[in-house]
C-alpha atoms as a PDB file:
ATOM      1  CA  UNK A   1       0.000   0.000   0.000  1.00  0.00           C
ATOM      2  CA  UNK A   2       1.104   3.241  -0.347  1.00  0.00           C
ATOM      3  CA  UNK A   3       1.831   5.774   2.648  1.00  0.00           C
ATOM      4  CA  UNK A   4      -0.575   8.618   3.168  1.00  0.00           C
ATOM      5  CA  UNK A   5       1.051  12.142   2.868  1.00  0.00           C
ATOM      6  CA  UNK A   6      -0.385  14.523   5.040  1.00  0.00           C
ATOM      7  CA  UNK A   7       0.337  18.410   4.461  1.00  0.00           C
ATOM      8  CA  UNK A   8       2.060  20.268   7.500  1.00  0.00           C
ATOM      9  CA  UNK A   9      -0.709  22.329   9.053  1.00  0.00           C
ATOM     10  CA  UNK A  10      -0.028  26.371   8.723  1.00  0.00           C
ATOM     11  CA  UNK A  11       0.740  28.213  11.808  1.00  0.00           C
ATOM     12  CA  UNK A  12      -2.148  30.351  13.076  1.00  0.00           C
ATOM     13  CA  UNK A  13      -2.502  33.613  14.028  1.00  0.00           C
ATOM     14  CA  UNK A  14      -1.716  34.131  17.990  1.00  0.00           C
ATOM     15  CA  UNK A  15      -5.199  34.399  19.782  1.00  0.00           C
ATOM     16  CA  UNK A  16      -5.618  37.535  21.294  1.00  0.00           C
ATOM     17  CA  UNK A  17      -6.240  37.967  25.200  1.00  0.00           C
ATOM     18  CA  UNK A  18     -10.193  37.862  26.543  1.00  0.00           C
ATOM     19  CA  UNK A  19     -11.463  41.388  27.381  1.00  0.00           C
ATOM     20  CA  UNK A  20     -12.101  41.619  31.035  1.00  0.00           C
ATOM     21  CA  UNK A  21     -15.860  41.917  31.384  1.00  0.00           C
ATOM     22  CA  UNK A  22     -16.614  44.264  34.262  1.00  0.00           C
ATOM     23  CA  UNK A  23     -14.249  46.948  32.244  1.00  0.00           C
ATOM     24  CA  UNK A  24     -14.326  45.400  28.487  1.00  0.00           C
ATOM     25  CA  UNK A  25     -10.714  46.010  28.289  1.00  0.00           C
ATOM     26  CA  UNK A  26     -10.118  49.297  29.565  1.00  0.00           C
ATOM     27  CA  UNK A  27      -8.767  48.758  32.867  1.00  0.00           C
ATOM     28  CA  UNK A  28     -11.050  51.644  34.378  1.00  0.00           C
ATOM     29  CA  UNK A  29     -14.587  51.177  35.732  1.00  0.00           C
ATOM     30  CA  UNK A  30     -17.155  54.081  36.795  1.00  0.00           C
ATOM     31  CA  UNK A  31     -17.648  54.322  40.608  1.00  0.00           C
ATOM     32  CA  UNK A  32     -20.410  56.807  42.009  1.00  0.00           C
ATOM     33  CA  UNK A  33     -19.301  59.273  44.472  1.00  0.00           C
ATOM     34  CA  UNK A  34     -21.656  59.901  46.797  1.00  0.00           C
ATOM     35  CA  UNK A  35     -21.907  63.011  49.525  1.00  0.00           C
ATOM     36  CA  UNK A  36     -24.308  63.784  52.248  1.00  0.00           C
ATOM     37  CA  UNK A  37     -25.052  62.430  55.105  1.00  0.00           C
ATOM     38  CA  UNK A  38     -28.366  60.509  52.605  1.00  0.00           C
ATOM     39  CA  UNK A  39     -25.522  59.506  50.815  1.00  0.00           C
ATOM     40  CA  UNK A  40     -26.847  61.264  47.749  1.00  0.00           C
ATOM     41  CA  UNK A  41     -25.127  60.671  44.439  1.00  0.00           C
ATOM     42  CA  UNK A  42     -23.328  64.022  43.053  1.00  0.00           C
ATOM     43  CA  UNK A  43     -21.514  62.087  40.101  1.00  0.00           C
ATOM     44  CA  UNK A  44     -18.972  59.511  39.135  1.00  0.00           C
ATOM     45  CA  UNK A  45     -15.027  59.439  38.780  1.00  0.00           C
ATOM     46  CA  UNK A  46     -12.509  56.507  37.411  1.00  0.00           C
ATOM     47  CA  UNK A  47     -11.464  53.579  39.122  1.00  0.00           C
ATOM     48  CA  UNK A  48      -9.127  50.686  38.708  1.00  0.00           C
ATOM     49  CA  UNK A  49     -10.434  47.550  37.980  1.00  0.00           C
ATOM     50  CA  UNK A  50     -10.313  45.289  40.518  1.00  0.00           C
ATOM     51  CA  UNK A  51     -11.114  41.890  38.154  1.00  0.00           C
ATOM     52  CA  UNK A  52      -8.379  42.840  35.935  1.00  0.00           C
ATOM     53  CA  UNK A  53      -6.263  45.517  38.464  1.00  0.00           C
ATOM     54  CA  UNK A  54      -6.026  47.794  35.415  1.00  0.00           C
ATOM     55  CA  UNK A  55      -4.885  45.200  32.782  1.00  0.00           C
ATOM     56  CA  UNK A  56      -7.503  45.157  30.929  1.00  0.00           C
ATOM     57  CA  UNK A  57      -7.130  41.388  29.631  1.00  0.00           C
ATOM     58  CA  UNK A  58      -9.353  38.624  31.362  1.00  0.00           C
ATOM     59  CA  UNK A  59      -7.686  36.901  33.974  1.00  0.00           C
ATOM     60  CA  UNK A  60      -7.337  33.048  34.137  1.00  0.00           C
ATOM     61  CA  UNK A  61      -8.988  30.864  36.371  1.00  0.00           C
END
Protein backbone atom coordinates (compact mmCIF):
# COMPACT_ATOMS: atom_id res chain seq x y z
CA UNK A 1 0.00 0.00 0.00
CA UNK A 2 1.10 3.24 -0.35
CA UNK A 3 1.83 5.77 2.65
CA UNK A 4 -0.58 8.62 3.17
CA UNK A 5 1.05 12.14 2.87
CA UNK A 6 -0.38 14.52 5.04
CA UNK A 7 0.34 18.41 4.46
CA UNK A 8 2.06 20.27 7.50
CA UNK A 9 -0.71 22.33 9.05
CA UNK A 10 -0.03 26.37 8.72
CA UNK A 11 0.74 28.21 11.81
CA UNK A 12 -2.15 30.35 13.08
CA UNK A 13 -2.50 33.61 14.03
CA UNK A 14 -1.72 34.13 17.99
CA UNK A 15 -5.20 34.40 19.78
CA UNK A 16 -5.62 37.54 21.29
CA UNK A 17 -6.24 37.97 25.20
CA UNK A 18 -10.19 37.86 26.54
CA UNK A 19 -11.46 41.39 27.38
CA UNK A 20 -12.10 41.62 31.03
CA UNK A 21 -15.86 41.92 31.38
CA UNK A 22 -16.61 44.26 34.26
CA UNK A 23 -14.25 46.95 32.24
CA UNK A 24 -14.33 45.40 28.49
CA UNK A 25 -10.71 46.01 28.29
CA UNK A 26 -10.12 49.30 29.56
CA UNK A 27 -8.77 48.76 32.87
CA UNK A 28 -11.05 51.64 34.38
CA UNK A 29 -14.59 51.18 35.73
CA UNK A 30 -17.15 54.08 36.80
CA UNK A 31 -17.65 54.32 40.61
CA UNK A 32 -20.41 56.81 42.01
CA UNK A 33 -19.30 59.27 44.47
CA UNK A 34 -21.66 59.90 46.80
CA UNK A 35 -21.91 63.01 49.53
CA UNK A 36 -24.31 63.78 52.25
CA UNK A 37 -25.05 62.43 55.10
CA UNK A 38 -28.37 60.51 52.61
CA UNK A 39 -25.52 59.51 50.82
CA UNK A 40 -26.85 61.26 47.75
CA UNK A 41 -25.13 60.67 44.44
CA UNK A 42 -23.33 64.02 43.05
CA UNK A 43 -21.51 62.09 40.10
CA UNK A 44 -18.97 59.51 39.14
CA UNK A 45 -15.03 59.44 38.78
CA UNK A 46 -12.51 56.51 37.41
CA UNK A 47 -11.46 53.58 39.12
CA UNK A 48 -9.13 50.69 38.71
CA UNK A 49 -10.43 47.55 37.98
CA UNK A 50 -10.31 45.29 40.52
CA UNK A 51 -11.11 41.89 38.15
CA UNK A 52 -8.38 42.84 35.94
CA UNK A 53 -6.26 45.52 38.46
CA UNK A 54 -6.03 47.79 35.41
CA UNK A 55 -4.88 45.20 32.78
CA UNK A 56 -7.50 45.16 30.93
CA UNK A 57 -7.13 41.39 29.63
CA UNK A 58 -9.35 38.62 31.36
CA UNK A 59 -7.69 36.90 33.97
CA UNK A 60 -7.34 33.05 34.14
CA UNK A 61 -8.99 30.86 36.37
Amino acid sequence: MATKRTTPKKASAPDEPMKCPPCGGTGTVAATVRVGRKRRPVGQQDGLCLNCFGTGTNPEP
